[in-house]
Protein backbone atom coordinates (compact mmCIF):
# COMPACT_ATOMS: atom_id res chain seq x y z
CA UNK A 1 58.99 87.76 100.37
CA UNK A 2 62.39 88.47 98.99
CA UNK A 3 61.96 89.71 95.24
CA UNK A 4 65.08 89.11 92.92
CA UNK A 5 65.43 90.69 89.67
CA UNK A 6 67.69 91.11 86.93
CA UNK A 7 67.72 94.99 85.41
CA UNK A 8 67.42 95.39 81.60
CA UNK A 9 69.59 97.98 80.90
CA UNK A 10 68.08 99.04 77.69
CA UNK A 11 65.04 99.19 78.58
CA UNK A 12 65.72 100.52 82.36
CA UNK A 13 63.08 97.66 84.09
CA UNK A 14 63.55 95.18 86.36
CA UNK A 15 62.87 91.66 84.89
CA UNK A 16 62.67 88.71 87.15
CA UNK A 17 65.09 85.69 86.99
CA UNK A 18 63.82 82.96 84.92
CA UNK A 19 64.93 79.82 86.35
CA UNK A 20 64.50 76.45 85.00
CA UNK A 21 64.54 73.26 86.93
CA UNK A 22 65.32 70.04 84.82
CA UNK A 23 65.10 67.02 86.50
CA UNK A 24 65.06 63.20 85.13
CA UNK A 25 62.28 62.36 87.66
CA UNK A 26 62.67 58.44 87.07
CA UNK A 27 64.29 57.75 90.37
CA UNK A 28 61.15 58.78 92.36
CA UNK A 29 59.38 56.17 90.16
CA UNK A 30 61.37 53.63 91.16
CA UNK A 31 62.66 53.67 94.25
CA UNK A 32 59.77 53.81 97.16
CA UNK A 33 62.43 55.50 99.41
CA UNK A 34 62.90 58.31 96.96
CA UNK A 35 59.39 58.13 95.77
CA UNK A 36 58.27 58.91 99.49
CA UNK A 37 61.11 61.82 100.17
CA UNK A 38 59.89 63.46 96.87
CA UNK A 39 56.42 62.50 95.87
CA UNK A 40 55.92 65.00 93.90
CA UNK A 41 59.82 64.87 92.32
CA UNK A 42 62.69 66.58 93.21
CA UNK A 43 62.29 69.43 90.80
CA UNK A 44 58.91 69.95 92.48
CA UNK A 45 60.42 69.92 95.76
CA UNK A 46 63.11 72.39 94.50
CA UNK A 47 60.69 74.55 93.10
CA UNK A 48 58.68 74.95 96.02
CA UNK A 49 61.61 75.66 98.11
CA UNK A 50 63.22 78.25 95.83
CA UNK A 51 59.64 80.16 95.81
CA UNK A 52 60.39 82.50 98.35
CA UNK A 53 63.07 84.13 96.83
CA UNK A 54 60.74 85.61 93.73
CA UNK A 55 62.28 83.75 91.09
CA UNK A 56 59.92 82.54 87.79
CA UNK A 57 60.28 78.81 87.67
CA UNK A 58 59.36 76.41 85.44
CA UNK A 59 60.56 72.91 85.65
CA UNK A 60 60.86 70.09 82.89
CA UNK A 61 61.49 66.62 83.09
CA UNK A 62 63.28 63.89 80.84
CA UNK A 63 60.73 62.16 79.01
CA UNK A 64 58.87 65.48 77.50
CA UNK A 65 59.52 66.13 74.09
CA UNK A 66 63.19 67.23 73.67
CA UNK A 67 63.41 66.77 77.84
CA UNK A 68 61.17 69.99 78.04
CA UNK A 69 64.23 71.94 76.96
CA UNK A 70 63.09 73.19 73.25
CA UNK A 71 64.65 76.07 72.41
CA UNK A 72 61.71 78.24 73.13
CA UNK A 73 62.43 76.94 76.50
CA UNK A 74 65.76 77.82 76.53
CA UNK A 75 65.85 81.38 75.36
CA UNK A 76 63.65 82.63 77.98
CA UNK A 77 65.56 80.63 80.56
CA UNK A 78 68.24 83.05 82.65
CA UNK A 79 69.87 79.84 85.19
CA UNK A 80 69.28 75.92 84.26
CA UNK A 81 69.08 73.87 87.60
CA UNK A 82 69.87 70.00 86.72
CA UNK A 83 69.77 66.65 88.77
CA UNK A 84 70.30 63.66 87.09
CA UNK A 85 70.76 60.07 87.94
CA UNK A 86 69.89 57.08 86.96
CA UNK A 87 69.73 58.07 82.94
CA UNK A 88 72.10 60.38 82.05
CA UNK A 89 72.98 58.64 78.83
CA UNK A 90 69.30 58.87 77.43
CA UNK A 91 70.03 62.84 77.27
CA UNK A 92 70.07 63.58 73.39
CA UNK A 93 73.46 64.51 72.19
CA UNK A 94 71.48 67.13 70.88
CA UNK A 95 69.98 68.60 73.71
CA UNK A 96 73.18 68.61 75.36
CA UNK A 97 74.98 70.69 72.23
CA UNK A 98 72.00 72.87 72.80
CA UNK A 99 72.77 73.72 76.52
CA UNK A 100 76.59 73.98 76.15
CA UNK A 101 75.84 76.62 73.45
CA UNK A 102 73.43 78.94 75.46
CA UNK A 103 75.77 78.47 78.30
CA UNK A 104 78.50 79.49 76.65
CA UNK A 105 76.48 82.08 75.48
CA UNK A 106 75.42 83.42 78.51
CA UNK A 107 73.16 81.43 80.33
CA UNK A 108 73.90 80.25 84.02
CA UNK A 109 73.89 76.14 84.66
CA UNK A 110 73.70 74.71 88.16
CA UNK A 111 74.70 71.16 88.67
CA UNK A 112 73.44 69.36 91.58
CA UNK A 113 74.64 65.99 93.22
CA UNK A 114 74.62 63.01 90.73
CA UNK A 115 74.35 65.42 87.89
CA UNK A 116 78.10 65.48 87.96
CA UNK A 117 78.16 62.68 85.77
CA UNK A 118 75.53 64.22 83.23
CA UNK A 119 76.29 65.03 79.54
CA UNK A 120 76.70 68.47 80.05
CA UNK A 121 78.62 68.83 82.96
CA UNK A 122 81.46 66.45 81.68
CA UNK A 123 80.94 68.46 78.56
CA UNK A 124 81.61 71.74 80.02
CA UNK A 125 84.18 70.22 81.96
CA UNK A 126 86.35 68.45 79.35
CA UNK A 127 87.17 65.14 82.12
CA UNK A 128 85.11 61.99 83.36
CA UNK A 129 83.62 64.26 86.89
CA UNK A 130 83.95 61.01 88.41
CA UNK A 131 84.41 60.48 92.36
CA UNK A 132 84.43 58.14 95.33
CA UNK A 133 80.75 57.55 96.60
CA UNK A 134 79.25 55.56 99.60
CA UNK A 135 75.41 55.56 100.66
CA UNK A 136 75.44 55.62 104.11
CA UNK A 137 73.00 58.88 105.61
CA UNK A 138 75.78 59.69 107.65
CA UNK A 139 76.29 63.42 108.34
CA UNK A 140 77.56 66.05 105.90
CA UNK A 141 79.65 69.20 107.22
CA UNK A 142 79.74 71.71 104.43
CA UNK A 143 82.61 74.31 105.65
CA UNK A 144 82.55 77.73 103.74
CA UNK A 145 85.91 78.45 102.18
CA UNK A 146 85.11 81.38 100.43
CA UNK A 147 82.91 83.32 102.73
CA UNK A 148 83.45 86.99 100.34
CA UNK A 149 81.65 85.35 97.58
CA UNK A 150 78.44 86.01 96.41
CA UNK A 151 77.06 82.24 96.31
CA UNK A 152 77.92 82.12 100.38
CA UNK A 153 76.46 84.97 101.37
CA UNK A 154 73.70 84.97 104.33
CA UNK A 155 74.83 81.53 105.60
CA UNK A 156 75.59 83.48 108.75
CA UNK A 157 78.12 80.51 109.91
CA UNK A 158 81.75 78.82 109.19
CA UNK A 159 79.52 75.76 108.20
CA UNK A 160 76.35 74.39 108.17
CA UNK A 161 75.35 70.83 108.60
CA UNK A 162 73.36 67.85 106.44
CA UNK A 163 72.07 65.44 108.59
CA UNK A 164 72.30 62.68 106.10
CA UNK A 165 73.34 62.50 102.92
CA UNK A 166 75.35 60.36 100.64
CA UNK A 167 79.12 60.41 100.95
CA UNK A 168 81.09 61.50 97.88
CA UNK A 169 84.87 62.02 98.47
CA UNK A 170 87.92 62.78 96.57
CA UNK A 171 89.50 62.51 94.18
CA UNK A 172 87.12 63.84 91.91
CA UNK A 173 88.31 64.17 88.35
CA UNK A 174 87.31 67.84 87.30
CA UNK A 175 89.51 70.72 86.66
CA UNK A 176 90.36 73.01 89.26
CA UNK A 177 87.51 75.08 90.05
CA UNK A 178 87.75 78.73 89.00
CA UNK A 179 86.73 79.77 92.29
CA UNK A 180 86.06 76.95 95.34
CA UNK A 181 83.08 77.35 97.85
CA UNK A 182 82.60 75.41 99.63
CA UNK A 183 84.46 71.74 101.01
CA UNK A 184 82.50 68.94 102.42
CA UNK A 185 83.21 66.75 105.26
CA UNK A 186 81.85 63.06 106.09
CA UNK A 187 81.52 61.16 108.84
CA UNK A 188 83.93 58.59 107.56
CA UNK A 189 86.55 61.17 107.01
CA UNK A 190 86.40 61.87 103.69
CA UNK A 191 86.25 65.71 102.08
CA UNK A 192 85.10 66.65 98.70
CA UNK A 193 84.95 70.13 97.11
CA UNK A 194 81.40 70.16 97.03
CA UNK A 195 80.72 73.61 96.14
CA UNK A 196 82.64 74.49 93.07
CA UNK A 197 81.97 77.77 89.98
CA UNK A 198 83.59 78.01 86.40
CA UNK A 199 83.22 80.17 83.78
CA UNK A 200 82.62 78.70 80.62
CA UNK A 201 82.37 81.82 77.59
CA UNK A 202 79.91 84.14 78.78
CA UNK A 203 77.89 81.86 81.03
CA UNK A 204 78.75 81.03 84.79
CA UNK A 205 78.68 76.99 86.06
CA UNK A 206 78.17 76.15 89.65
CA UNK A 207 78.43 72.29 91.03
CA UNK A 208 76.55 71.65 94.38
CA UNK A 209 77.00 68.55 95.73
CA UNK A 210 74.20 68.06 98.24
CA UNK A 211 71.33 65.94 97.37
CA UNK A 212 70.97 62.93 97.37
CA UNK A 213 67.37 60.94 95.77
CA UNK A 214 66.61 59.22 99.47
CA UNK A 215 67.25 61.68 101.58
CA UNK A 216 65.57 64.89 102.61
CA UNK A 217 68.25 67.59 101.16
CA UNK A 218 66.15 69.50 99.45
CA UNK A 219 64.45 70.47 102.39
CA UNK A 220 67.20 72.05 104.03
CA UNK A 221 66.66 75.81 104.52
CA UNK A 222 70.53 76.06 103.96
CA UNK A 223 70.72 73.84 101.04
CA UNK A 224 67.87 75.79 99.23
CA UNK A 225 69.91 78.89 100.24
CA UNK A 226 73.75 78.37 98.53
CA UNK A 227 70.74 77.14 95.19
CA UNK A 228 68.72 80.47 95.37
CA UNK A 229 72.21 82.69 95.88
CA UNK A 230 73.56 80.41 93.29
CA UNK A 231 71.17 81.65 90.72
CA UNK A 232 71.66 85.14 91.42
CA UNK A 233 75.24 84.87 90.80
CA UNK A 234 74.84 82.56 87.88
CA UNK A 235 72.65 85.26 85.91
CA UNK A 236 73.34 86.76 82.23
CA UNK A 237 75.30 90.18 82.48
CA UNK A 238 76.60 91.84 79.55
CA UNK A 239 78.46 94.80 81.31
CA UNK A 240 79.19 96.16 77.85
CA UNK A 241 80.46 93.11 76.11
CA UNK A 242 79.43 91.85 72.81
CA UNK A 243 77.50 88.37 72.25
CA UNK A 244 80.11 85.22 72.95
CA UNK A 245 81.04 84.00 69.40
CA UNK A 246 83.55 82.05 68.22
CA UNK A 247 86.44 82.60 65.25
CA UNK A 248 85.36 86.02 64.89
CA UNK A 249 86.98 87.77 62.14
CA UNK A 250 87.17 91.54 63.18
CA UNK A 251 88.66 95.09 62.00
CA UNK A 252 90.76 97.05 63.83
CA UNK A 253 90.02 99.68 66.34
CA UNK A 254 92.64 101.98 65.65
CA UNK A 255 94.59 102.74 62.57
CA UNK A 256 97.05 100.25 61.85
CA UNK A 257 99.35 102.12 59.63
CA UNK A 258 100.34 104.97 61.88
């Protein structure tokens, strides 16, 4: 088993990551085709496949108290994982100022699929996130355009293929992605910049697009692989900087009046 651990540098351990997977689980309710993909929900199927790389996950779901996302939750969460759908306007406004803060603050978000139209990711994005779509299973060709970067790494390959998944194509309406990972192809000849990071204060944001509720994605050794490097790279680091704040009022470092 691979372990993965973050090092406190205060205390000179190693910690491991803390991950938590939010999903809205009411499309596997619903829908029998989704419902039979992901019996057990899609953040239990994530969970499962994310296992092997020694993460400590804990999932939560919409319809717990506060979504599952108190802020007990939150604060020993290192990298949120969220897939929406069907409900993304029954996310509390103030669940959502919660997350943006502790991102901004520090704490990595990964956004997959339909959770580009969530509360927080048009939040954090500051435009609608929203895109061309068509639900055919076709196959998905997801070329590596940054192969150097940490969220690519191990893929061993130029690209690596979905065998059927949900088309989403351009133009979608987000700013240009601090760094771009990866760029899907379709069958129908559409591309999409399906792997995309940002950094938001402190905190790191990656958008995955693979994953769609009625097909088996989520399975997908490679799929589970860009998620698991993902997290790594979406960790806290301080590297000697202070907490993210805003407005501070400060002194200065040197003296002024020489």
């Amino acid at each position: 088993m691979l372990k993965v651990q973050i090092r406190d540098h205060a205390m000179f351990e190693w910690k491991p990551i803390n991950v938590t997977i939010w999903n809205e689980f009411r499309v596997e309710k619903t829908n029998p085709e989704a419902g039979r993909v992901y019996p057990k929900g899609i953040h239990t199927a994530l969970s499962d496949g994310l296992q092997p790389y020694g993460f400590r996950i804990q999932t939560a779901t919409l319809d717990q108290p506060e979504h599952g996302l108190t802020a007990e939750v939150l604060d020993r969460t290192d990298v949120l994982i969220w897939w929406g759908h069907l409900a993304h306007e029954e996310v509390s406004d103030s669940i959502v100022n919660r997350i943006y803060e502790k991102v901004r603050q520090g704490m990595g978000l990964i956004v997959l699929h339909s959770g580009h139209y969530s509360k927080i990711f048009r939040k954090l994005m500051g435009t609608s996130c929203t895109l061309k779509w068509r639900e055919d299973g076709k196959r998905e060709r997801i070329w590596v355009v940054s192969p150097g970067h940490p969220i690519a790494e191990g893929i061993g390959s130029e690209y690596f293929v979905v065998q059927k998944e949900e088309m989403y194509g351009e133009f979608f309406d987000i700013p240009a992605p601090d760094e771009l990972i990866f760029i899907g192809w379709f069958k129908g000849g559409e591309v999409f910049r399906s792997g995309c990071a940002y950094y938001r204060g402190m905190g790191k944001v990656f958008y995955f697009q693979p994953g769609h509720e009625t097909f088996p994605t989520y399975y997908n050794k490679y799929v589970l692989h860009v998620i698991a490097n993902a997290v790594k790279w979406a960790v806290p680091t301080t590297s000697g900087t202070e907490p993210y704040a805003d407005n501070r009022h400060v002194e200065p470092l040197e003296n002024t009046d020489c």
